[in-house]
PDB file of N, CA and C in Angstrom:
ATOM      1  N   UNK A   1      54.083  -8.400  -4.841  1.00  0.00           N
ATOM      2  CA  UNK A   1      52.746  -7.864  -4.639  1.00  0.00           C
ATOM      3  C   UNK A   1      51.874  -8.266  -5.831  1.00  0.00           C
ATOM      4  N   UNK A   2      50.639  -8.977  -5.589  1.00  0.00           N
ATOM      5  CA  UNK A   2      49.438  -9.226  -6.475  1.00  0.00           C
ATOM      6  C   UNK A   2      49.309  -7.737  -7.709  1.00  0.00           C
ATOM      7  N   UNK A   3      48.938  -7.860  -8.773  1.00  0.00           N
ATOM      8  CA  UNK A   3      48.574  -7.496  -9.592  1.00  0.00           C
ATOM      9  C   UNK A   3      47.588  -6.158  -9.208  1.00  0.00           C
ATOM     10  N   UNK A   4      46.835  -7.234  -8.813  1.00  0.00           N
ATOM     11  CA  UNK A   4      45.020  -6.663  -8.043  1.00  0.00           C
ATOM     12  C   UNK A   4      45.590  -5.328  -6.947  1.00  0.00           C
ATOM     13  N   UNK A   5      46.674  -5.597  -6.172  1.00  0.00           N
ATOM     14  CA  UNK A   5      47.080  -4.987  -4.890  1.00  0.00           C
ATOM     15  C   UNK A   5      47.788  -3.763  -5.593  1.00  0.00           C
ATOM     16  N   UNK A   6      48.208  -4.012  -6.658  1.00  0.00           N
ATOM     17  CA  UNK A   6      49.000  -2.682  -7.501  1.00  0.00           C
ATOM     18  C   UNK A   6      48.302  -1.917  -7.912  1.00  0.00           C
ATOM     19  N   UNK A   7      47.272  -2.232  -8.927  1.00  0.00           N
ATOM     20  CA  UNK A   7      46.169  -1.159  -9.754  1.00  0.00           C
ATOM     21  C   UNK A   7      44.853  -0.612  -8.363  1.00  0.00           C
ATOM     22  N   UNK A   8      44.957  -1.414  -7.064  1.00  0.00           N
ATOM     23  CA  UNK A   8      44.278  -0.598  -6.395  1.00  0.00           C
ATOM     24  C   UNK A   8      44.908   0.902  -5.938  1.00  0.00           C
ATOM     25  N   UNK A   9      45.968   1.395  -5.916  1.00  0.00           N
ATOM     26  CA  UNK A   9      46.987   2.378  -5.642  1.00  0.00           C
ATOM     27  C   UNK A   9      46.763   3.296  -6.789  1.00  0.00           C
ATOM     28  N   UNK A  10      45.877   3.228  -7.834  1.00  0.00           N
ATOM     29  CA  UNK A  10      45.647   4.133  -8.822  1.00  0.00           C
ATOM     30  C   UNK A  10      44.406   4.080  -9.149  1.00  0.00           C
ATOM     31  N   UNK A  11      43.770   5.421  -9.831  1.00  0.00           N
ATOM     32  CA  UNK A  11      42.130   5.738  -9.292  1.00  0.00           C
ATOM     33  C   UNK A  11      42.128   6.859 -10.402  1.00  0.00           C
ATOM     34  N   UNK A  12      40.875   7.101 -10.719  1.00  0.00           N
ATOM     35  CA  UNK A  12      40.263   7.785 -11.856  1.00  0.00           C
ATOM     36  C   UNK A  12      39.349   8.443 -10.698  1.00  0.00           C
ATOM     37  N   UNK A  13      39.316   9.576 -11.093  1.00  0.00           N
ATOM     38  CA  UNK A  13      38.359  10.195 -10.352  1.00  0.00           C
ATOM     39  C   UNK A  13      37.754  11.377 -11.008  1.00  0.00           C
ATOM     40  N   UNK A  14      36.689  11.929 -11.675  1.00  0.00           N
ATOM     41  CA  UNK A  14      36.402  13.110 -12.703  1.00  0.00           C
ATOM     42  C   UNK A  14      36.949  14.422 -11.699  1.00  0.00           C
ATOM     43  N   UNK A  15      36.722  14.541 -10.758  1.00  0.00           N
ATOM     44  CA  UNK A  15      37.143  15.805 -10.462  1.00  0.00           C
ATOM     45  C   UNK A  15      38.679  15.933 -10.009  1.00  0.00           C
ATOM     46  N   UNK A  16      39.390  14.857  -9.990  1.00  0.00           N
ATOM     47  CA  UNK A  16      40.857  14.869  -9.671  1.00  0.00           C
ATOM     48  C   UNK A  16      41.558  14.676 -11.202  1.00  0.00           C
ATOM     49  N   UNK A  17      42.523  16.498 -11.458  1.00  0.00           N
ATOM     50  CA  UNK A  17      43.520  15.681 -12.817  1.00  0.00           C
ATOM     51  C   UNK A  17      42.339  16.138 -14.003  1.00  0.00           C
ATOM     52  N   UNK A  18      41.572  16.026 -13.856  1.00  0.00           N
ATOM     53  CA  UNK A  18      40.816  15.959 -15.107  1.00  0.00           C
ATOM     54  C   UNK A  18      40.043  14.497 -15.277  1.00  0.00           C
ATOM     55  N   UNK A  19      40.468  13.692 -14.231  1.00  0.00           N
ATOM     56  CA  UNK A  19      39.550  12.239 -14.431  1.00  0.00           C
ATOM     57  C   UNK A  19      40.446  11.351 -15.084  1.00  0.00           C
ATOM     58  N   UNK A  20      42.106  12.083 -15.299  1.00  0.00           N
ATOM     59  CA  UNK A  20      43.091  11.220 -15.537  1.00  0.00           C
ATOM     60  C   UNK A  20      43.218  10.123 -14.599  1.00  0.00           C
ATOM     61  N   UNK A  21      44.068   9.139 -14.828  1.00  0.00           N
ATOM     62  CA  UNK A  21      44.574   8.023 -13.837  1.00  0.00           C
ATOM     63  C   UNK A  21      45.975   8.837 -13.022  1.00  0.00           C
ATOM     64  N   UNK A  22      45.310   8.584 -11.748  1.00  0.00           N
ATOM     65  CA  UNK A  22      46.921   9.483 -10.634  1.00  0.00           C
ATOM     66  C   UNK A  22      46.908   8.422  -9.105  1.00  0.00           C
ATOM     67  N   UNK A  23      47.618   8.210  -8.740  1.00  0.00           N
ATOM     68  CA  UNK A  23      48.278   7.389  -7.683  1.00  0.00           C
ATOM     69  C   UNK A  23      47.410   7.840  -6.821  1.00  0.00           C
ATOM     70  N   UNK A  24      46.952   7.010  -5.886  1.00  0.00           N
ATOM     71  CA  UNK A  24      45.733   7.298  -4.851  1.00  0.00           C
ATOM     72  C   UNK A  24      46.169   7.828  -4.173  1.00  0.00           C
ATOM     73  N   UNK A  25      45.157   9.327  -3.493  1.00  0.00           N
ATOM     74  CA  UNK A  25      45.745   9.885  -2.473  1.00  0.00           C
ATOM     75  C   UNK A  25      46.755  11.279  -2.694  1.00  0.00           C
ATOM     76  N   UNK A  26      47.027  11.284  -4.092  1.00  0.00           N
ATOM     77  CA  UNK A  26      47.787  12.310  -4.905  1.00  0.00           C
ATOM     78  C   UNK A  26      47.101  12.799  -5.790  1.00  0.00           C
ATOM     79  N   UNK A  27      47.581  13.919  -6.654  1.00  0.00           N
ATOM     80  CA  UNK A  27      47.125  14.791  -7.870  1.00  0.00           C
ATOM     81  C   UNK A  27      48.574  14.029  -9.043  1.00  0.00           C
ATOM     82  N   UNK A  28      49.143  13.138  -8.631  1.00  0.00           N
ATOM     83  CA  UNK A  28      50.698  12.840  -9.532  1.00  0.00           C
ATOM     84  C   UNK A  28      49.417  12.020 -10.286  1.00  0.00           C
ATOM     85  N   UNK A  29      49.726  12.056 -11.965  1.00  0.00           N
ATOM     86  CA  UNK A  29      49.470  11.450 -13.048  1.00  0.00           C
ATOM     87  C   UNK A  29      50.038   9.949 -12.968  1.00  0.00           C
ATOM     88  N   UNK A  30      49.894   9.189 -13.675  1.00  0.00           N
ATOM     89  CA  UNK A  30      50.421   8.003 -14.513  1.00  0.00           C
ATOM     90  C   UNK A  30      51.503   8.740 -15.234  1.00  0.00           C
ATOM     91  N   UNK A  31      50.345   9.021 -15.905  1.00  0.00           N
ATOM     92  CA  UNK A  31      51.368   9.951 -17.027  1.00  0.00           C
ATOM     93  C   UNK A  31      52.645  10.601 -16.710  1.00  0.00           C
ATOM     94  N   UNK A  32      52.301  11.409 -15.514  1.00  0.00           N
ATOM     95  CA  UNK A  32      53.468  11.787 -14.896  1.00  0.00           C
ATOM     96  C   UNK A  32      54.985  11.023 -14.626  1.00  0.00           C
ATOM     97  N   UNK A  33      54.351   9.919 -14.072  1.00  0.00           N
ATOM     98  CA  UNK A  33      55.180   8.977 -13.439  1.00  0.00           C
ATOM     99  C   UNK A  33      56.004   8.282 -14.384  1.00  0.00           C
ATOM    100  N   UNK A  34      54.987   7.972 -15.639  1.00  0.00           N
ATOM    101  CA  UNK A  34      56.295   7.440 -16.367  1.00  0.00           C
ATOM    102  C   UNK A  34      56.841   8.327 -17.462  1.00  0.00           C
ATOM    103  N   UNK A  35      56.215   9.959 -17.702  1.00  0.00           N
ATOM    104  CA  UNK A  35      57.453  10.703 -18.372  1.00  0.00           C
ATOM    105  C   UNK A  35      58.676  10.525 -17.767  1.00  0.00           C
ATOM    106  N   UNK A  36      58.815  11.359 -16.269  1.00  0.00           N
ATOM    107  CA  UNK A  36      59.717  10.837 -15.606  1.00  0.00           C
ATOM    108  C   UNK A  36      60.756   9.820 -15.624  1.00  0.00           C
ATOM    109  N   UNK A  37      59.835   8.612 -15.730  1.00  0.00           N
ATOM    110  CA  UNK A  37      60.885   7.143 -16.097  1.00  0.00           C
ATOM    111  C   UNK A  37      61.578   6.895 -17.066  1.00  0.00           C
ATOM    112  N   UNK A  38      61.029   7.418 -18.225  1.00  0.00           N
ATOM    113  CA  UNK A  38      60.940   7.781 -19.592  1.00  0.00           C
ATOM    114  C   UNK A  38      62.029   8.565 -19.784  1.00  0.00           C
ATOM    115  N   UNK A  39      62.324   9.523 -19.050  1.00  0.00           N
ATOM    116  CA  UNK A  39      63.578  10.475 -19.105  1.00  0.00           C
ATOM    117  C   UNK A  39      64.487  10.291 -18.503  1.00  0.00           C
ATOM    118  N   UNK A  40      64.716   8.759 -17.912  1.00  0.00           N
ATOM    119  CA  UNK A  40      65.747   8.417 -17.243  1.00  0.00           C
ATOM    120  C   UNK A  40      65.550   8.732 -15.773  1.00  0.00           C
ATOM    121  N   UNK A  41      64.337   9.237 -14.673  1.00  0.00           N
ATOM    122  CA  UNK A  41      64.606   9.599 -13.424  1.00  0.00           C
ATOM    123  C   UNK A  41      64.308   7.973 -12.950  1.00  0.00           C
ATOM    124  N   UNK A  42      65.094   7.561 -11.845  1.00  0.00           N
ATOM    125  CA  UNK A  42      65.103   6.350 -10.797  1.00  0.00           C
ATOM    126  C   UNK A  42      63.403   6.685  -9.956  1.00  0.00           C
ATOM    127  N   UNK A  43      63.503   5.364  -9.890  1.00  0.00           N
ATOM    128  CA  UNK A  43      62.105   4.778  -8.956  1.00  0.00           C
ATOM    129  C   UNK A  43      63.103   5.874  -7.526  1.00  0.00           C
ATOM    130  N   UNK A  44      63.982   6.262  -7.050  1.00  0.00           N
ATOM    131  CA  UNK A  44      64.475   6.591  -6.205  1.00  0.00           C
ATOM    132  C   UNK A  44      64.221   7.653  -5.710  1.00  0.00           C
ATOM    133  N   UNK A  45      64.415   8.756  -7.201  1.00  0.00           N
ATOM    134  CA  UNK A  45      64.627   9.657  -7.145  1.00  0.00           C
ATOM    135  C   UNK A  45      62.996  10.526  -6.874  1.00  0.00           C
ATOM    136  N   UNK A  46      62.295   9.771  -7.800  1.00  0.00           N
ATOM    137  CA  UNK A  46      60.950   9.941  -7.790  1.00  0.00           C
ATOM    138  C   UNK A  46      60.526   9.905  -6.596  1.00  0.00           C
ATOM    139  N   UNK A  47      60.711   9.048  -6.203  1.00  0.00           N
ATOM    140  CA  UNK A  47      60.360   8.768  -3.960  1.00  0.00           C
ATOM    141  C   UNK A  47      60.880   9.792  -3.396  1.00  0.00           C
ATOM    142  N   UNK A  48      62.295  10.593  -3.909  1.00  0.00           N
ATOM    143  CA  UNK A  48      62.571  11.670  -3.215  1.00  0.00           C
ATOM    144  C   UNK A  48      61.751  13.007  -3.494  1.00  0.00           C
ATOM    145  N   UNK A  49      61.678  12.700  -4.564  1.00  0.00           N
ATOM    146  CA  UNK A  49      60.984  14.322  -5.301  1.00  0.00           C
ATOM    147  C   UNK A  49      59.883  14.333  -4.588  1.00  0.00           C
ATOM    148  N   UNK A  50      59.253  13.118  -4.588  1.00  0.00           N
ATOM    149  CA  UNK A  50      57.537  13.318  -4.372  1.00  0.00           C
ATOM    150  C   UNK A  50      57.268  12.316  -2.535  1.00  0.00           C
ATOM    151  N   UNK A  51      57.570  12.937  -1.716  1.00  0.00           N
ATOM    152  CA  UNK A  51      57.210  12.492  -0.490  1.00  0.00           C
ATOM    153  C   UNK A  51      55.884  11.895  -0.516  1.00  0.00           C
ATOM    154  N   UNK A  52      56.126  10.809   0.045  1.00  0.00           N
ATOM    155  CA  UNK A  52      54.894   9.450   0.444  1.00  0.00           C
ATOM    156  C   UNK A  52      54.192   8.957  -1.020  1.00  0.00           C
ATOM    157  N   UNK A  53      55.186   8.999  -1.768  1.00  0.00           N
ATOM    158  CA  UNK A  53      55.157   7.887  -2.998  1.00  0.00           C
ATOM    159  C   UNK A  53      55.835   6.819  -2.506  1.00  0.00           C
ATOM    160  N   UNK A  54      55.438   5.867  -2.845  1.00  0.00           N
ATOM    161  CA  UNK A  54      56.399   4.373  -2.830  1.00  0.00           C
ATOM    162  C   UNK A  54      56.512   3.894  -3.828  1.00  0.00           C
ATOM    163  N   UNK A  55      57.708   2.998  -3.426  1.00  0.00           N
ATOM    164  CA  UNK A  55      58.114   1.935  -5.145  1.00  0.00           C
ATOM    165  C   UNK A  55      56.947   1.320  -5.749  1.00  0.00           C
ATOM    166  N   UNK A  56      56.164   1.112  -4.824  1.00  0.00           N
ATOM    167  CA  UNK A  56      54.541   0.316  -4.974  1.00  0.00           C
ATOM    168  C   UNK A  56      53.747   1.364  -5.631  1.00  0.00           C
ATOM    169  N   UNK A  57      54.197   2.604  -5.724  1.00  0.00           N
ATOM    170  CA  UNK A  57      52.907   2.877  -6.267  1.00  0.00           C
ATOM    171  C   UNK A  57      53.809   3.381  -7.680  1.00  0.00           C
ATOM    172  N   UNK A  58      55.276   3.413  -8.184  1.00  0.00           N
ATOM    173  CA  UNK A  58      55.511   3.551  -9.900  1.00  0.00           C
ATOM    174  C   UNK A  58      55.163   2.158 -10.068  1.00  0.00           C
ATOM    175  N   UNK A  59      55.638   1.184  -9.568  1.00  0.00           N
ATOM    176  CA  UNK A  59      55.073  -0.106 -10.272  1.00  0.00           C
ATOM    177  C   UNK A  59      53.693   0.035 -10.438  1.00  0.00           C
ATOM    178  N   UNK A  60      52.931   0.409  -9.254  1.00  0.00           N
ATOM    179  CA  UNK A  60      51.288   0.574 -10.157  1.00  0.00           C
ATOM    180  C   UNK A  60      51.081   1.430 -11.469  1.00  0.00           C
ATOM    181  N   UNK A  61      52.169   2.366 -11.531  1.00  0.00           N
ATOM    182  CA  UNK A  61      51.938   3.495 -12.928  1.00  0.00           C
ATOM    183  C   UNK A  61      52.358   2.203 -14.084  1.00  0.00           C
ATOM    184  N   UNK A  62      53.284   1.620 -14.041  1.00  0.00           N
ATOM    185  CA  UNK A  62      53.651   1.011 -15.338  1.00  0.00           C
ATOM    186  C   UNK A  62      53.068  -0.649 -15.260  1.00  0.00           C
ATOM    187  N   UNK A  63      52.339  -0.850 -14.622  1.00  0.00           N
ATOM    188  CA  UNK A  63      51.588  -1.958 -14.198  1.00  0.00           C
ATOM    189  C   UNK A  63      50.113  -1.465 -15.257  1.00  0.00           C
ATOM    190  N   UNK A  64      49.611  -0.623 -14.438  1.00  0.00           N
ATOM    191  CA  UNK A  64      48.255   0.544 -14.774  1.00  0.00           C
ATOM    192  C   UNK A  64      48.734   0.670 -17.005  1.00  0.00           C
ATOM    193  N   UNK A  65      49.696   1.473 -17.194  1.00  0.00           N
ATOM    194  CA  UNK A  65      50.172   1.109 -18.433  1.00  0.00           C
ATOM    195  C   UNK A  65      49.938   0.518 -19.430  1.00  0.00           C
ATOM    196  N   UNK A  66      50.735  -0.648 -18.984  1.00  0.00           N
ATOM    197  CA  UNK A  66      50.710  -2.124 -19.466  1.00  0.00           C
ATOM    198  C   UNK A  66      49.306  -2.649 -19.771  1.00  0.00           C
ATOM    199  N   UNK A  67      48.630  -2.678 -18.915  1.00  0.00           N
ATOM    200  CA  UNK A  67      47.419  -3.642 -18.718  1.00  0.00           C
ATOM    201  C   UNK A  67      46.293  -2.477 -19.528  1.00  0.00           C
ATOM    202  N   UNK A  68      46.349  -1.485 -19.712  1.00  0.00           N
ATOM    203  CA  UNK A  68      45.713  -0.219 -20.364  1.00  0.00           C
ATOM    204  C   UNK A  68      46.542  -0.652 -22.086  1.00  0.00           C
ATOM    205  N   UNK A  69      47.367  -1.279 -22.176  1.00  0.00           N
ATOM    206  CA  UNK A  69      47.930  -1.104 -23.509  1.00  0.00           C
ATOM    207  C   UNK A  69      47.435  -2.500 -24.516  1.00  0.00           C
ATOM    208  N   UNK A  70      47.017  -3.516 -23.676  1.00  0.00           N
ATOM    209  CA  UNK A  70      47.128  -4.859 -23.855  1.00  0.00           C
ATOM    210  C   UNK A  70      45.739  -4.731 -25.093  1.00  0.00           C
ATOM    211  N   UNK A  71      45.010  -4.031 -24.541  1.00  0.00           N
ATOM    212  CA  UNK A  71      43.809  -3.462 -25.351  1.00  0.00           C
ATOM    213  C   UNK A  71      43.590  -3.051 -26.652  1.00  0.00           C
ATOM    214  N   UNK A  72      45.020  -1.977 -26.937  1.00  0.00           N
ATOM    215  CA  UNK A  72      45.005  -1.428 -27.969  1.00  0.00           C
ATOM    216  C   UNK A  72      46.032  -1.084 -28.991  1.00  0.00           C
ATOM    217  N   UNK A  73      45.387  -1.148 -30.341  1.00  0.00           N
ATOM    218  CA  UNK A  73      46.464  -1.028 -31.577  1.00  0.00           C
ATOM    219  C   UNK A  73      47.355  -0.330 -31.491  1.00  0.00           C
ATOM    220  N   UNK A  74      48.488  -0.605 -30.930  1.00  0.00           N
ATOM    221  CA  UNK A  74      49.412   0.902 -31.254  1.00  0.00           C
ATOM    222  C   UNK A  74      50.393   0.940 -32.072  1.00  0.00           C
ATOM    223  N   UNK A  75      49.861   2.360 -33.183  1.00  0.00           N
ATOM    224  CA  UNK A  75      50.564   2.332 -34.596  1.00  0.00           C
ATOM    225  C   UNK A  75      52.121   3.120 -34.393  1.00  0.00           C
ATOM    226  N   UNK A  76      52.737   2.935 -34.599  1.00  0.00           N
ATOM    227  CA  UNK A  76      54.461   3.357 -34.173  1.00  0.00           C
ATOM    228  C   UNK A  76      54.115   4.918 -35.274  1.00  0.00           C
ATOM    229  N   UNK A  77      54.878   5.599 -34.753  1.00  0.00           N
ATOM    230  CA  UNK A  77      54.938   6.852 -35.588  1.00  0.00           C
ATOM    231  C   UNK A  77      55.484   7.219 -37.110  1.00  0.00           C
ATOM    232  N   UNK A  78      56.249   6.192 -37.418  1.00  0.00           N
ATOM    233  CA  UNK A  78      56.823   6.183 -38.477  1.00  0.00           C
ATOM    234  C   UNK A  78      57.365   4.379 -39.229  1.00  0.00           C
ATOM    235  N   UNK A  79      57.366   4.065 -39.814  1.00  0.00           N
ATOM    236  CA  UNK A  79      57.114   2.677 -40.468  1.00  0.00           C
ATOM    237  C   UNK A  79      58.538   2.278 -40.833  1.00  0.00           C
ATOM    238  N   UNK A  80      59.559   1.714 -40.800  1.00  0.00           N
ATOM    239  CA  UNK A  80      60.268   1.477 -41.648  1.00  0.00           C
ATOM    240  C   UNK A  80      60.654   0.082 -42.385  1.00  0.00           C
ATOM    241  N   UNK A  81      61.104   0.199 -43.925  1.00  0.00           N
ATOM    242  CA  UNK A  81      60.925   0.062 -44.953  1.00  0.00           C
ATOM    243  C   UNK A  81      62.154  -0.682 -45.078  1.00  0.00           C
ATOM    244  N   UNK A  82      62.625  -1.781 -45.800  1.00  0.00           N
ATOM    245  CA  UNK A  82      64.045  -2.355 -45.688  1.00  0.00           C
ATOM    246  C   UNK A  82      64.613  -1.679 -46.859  1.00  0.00           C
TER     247      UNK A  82
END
């Protein structure tokens, strides 16, 4: 699936979430989607938890991500030193 065809599946909206980014058609976060991933839950499991999610739309969360990150400095929390 196109790039373009992924980030359409996710939407900003001010009165949905707070105007966070959430999977079209849902109140589920980005954010949401990849704590979740983040904690080890399967693209699977997530489809089970959350009826009429598709694999198409976590790839849009970490697609959405990515392309949101490409932008900006990100300083690691702690530095280390040899």
């Amino acid at each position: 699936m196109e790039d373009r065809n992924l980030l359409e599946r996710i939407v900003l909206n001010p009165e949905v979430m707070a105007g966070k980014a959430v999977i079209r058609g849902t109140r589920l976060t980005v954010e949401h989607i990849l704590n979740l991933l983040a904690h080890g839950e399967s693209v699977e499991t997530i489809m089970e938890e959350y009826p009429g999610v598709a694999k198409e739309d976590v790839l849009a969360c970490i697609l959405f991500a990515a392309r949101t990150l490409e932008d900006t400095a990100f300083v690691p929390f702690a530095v280390e030193t040899a």
